[in-house]
N, C-alpha and C. Protein backbone atom coordinates (compact mmCIF):
# COMPACT_ATOMS: atom_id res chain seq x y z
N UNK A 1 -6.32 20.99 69.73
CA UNK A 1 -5.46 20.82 68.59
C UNK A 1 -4.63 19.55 68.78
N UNK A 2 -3.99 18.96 67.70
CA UNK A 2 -3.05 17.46 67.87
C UNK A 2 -2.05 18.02 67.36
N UNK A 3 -0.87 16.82 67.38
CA UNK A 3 0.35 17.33 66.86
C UNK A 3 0.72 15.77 66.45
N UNK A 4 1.63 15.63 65.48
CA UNK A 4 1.96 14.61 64.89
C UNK A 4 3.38 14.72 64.09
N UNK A 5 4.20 13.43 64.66
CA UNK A 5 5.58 13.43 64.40
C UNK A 5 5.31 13.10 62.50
N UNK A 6 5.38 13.38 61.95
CA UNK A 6 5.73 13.05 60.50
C UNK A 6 6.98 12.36 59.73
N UNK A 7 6.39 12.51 58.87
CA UNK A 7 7.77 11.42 58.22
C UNK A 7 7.28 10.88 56.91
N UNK A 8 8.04 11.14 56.20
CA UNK A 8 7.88 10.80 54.53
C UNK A 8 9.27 11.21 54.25
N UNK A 9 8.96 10.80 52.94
CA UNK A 9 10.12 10.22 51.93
C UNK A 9 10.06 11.71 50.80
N UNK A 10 10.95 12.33 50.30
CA UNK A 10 10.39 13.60 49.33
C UNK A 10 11.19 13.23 48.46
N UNK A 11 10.32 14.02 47.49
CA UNK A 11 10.82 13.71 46.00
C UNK A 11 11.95 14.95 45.80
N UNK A 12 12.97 14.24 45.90
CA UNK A 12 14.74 15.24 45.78
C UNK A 12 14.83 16.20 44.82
N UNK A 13 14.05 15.84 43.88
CA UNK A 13 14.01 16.69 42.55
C UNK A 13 13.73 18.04 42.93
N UNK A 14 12.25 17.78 43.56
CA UNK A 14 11.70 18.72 43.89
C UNK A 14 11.74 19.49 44.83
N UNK A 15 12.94 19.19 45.57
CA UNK A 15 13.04 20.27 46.97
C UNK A 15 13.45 21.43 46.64
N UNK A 16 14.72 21.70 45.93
CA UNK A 16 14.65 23.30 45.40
C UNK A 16 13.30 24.11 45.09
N UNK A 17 12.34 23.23 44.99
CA UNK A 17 11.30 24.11 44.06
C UNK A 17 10.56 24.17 45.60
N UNK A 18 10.51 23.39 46.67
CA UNK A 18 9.91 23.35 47.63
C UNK A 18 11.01 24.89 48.58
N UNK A 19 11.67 24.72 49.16
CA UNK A 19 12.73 26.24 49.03
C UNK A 19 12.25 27.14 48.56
N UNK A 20 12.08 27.22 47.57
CA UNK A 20 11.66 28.43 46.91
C UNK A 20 10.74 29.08 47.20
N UNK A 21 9.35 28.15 47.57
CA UNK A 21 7.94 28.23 48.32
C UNK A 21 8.54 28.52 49.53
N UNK A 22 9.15 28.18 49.93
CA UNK A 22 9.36 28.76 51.38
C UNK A 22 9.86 30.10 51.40
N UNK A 23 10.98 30.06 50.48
CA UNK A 23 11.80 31.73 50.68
C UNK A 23 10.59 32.69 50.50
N UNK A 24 9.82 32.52 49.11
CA UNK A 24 8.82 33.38 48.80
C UNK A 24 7.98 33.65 50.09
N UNK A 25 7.91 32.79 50.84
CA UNK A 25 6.45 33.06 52.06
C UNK A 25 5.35 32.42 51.08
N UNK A 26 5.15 31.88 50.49
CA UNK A 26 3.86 31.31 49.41
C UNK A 26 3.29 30.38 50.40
N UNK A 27 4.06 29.56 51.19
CA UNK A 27 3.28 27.89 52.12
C UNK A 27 2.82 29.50 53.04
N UNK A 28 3.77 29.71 53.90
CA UNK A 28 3.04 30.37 55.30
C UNK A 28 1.73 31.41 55.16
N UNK A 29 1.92 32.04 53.75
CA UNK A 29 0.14 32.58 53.59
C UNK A 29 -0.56 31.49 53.46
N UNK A 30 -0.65 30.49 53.11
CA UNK A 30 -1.61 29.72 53.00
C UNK A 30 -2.54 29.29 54.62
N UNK A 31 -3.79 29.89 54.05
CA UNK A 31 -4.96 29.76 55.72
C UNK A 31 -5.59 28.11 55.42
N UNK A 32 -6.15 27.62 56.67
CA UNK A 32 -5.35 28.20 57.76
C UNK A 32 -4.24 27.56 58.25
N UNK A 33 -3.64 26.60 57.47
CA UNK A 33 -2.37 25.93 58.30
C UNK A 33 -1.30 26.29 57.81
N UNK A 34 -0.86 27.33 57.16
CA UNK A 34 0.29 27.94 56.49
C UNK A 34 1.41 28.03 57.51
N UNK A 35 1.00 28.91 58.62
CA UNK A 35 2.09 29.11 59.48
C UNK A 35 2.88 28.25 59.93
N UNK A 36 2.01 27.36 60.74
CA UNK A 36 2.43 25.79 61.26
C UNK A 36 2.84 25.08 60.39
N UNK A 37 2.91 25.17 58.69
CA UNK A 37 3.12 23.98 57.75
C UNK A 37 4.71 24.53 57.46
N UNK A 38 4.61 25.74 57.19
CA UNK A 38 5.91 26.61 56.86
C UNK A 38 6.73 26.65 58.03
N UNK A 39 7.08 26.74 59.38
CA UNK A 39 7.62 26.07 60.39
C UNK A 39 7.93 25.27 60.69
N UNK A 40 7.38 23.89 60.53
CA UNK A 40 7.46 22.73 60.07
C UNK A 40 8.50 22.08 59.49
N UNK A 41 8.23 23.07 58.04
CA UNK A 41 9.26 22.06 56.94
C UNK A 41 10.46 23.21 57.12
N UNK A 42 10.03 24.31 57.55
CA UNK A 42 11.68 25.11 57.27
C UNK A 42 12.41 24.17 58.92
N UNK A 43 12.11 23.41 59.60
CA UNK A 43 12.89 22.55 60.82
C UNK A 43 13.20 21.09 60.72
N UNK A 44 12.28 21.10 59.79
CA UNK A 44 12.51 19.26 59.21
C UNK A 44 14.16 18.99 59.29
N UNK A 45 13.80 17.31 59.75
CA UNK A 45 15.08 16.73 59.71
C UNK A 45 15.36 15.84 59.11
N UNK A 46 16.56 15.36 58.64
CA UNK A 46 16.77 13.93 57.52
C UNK A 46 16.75 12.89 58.65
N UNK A 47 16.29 12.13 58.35
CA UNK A 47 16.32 10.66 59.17
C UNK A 47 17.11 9.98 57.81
N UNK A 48 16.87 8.46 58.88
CA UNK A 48 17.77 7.53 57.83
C UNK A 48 17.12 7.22 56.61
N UNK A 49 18.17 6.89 55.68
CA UNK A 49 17.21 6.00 54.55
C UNK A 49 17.07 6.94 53.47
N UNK A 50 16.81 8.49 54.13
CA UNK A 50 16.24 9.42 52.95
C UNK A 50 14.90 9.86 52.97
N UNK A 51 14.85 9.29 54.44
CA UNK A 51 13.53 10.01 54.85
C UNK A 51 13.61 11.20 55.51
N UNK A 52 12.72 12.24 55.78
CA UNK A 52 12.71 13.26 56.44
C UNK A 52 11.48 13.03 57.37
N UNK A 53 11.87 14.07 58.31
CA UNK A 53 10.39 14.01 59.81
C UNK A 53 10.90 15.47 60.09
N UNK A 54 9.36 15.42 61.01
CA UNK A 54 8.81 17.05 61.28
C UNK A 54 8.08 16.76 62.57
N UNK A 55 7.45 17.76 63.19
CA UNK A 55 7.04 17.87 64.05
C UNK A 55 5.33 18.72 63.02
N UNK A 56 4.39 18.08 63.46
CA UNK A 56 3.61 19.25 62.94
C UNK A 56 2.32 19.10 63.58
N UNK A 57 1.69 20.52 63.74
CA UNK A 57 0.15 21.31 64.24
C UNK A 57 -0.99 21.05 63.04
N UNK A 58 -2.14 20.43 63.94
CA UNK A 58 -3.47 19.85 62.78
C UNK A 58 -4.21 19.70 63.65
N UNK A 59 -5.38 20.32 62.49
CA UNK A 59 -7.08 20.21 63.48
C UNK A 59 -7.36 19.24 62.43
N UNK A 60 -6.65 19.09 61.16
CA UNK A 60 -8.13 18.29 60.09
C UNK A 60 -7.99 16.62 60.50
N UNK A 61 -9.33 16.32 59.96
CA UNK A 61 -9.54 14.38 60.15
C UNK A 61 -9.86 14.13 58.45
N UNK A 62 -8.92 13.93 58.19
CA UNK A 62 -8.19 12.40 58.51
C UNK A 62 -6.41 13.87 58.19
N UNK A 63 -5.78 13.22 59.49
CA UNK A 63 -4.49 14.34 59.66
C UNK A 63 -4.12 14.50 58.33
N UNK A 64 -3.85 15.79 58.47
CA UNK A 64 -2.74 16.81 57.29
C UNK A 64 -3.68 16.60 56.26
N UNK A 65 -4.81 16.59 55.91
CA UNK A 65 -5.49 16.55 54.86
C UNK A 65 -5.08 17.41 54.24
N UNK A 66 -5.63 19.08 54.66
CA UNK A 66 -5.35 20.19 53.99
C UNK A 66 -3.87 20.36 53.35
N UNK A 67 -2.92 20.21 54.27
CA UNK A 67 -2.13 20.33 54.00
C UNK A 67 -1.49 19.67 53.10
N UNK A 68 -1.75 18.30 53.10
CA UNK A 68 -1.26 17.39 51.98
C UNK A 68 -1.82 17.42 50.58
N UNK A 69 -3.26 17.87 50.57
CA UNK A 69 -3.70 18.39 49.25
C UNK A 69 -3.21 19.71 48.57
N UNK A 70 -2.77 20.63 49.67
CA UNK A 70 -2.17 21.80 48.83
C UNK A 70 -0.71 21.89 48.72
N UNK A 71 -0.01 21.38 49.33
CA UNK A 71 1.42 21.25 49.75
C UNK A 71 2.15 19.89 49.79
N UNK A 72 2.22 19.11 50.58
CA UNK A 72 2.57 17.57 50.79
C UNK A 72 2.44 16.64 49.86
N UNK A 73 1.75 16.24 49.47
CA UNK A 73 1.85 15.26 48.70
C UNK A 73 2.46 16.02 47.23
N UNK A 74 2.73 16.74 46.87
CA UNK A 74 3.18 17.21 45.54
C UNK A 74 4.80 17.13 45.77
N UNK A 75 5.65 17.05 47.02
CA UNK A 75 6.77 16.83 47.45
C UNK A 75 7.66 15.74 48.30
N UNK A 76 6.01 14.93 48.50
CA UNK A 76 6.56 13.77 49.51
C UNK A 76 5.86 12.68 49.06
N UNK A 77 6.61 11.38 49.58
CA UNK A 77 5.68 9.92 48.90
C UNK A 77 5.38 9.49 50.78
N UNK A 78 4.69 8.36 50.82
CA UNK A 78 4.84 7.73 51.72
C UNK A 78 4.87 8.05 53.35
N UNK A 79 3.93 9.34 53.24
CA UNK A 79 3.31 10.10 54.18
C UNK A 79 2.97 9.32 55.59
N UNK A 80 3.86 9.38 56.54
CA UNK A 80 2.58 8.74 57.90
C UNK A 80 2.73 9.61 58.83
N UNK A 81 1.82 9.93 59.85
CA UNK A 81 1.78 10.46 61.39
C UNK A 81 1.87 9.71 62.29
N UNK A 82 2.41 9.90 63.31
CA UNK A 82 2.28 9.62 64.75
C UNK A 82 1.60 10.76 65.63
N UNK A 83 0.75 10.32 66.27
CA UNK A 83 0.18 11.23 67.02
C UNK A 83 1.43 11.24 68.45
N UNK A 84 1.51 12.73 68.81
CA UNK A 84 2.62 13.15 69.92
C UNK A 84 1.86 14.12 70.72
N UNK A 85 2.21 14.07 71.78
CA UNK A 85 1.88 15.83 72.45
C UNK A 85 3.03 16.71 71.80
N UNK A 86 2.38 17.98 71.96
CA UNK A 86 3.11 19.15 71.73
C UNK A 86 4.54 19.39 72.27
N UNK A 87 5.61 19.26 71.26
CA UNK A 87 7.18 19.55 71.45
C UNK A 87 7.57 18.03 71.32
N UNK A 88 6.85 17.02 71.66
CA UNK A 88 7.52 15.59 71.94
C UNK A 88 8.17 15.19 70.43
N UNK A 89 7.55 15.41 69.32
CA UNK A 89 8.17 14.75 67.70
C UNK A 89 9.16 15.59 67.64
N UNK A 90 9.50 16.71 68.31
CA UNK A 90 11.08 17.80 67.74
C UNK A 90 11.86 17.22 68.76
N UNK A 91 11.54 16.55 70.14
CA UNK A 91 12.23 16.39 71.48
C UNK A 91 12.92 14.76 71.03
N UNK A 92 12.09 14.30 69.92
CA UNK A 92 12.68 13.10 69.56
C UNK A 92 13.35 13.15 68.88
N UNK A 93 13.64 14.14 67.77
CA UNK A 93 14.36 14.54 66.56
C UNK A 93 15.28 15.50 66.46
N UNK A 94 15.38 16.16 67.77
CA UNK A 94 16.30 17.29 67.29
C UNK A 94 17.80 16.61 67.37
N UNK A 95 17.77 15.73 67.95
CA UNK A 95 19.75 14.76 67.33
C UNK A 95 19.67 14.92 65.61
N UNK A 96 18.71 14.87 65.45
CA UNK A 96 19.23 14.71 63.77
C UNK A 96 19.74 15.92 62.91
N UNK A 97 19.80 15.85 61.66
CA UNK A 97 20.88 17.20 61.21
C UNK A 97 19.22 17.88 60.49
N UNK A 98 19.22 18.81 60.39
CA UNK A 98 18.36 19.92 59.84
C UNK A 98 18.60 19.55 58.09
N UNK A 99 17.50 19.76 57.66
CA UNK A 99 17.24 19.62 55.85
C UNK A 99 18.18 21.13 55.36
N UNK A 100 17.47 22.24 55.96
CA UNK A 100 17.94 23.24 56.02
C UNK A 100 18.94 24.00 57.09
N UNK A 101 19.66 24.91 57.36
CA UNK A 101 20.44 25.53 57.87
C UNK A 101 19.64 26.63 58.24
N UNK A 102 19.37 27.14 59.81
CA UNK A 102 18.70 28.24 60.19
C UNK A 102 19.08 29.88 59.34
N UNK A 103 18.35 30.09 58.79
CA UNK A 103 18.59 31.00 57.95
C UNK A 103 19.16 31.40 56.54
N UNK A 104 19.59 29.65 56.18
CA UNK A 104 19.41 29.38 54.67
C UNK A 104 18.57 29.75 53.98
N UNK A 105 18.63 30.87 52.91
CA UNK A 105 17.42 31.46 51.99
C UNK A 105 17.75 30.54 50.71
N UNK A 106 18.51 29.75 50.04
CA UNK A 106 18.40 29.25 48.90
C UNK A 106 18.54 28.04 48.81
N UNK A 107 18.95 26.92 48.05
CA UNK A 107 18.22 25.81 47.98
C UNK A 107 19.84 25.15 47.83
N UNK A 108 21.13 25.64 47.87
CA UNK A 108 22.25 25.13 47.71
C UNK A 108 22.74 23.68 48.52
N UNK A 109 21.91 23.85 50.13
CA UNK A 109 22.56 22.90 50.36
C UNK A 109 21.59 21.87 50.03
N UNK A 110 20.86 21.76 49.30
CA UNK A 110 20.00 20.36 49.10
C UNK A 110 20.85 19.36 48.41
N UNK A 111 22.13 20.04 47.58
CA UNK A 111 22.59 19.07 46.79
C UNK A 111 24.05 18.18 47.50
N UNK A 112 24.02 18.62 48.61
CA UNK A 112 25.18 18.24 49.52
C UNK A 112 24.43 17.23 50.17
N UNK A 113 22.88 16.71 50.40
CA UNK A 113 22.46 15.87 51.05
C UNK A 113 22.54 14.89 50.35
N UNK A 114 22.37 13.45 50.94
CA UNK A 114 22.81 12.08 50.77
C UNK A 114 20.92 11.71 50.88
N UNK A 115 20.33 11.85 50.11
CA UNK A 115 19.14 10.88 50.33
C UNK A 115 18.97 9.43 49.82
């Protein structure tokens, strides 16, 4: 398996509606990268600029295919990977502040962010 630091730009509009997919559990059923995609973005962090990064788990070529056709690209522009070993893209990122709040179920604080 690979792992890849991520990083894109999301469309602000649409993050409540992205929240919502998460609260529901709708991303994490999704086979087979649901689990890992929904983990992912519920840990994402804001970087500068208004970008966000992740840490994320992928078997497909050319990376995050799947995922970006069912999920990603409908919420993010300007998509790239870095290939990392496993834990190294969160070991680089965890200084940064969380998109979400561990155990935030609703989409309130999206509007307190500065993108």
């Amino acid at each position: 398996m690979a792992y890849y630091l991520v990083r894109a730009k999301p469309h602000t509009e649409l993050l409540p509606e992205l929240r919502q997919r998460l609260d529901r559990g709708e991303i994490e059923k999704m086979r087979p990268f649901g689990g890992a995609l929904h983990e992912s973005l519920e840990n994402a962090r804001l970087a500068e600029e208004g970008w966000m990064v992740w840490e994320e788990e992928d078997y497909c070529r050319p990376p995050l295919a799947q995922e970006r056709a069912a999920v990603l690209d409908a919420y993010f522009a300007d998509l790239s990977v870095e290939a990392v070993r496993e834990g190294e893209g969160w070991s680089r990122i965890q200084h940064l502040r969380r998109l979400w709040e561990p155990g935030e179920q609703n989409s309130r604080s999206i509007s307190q962010h500065r993108f």
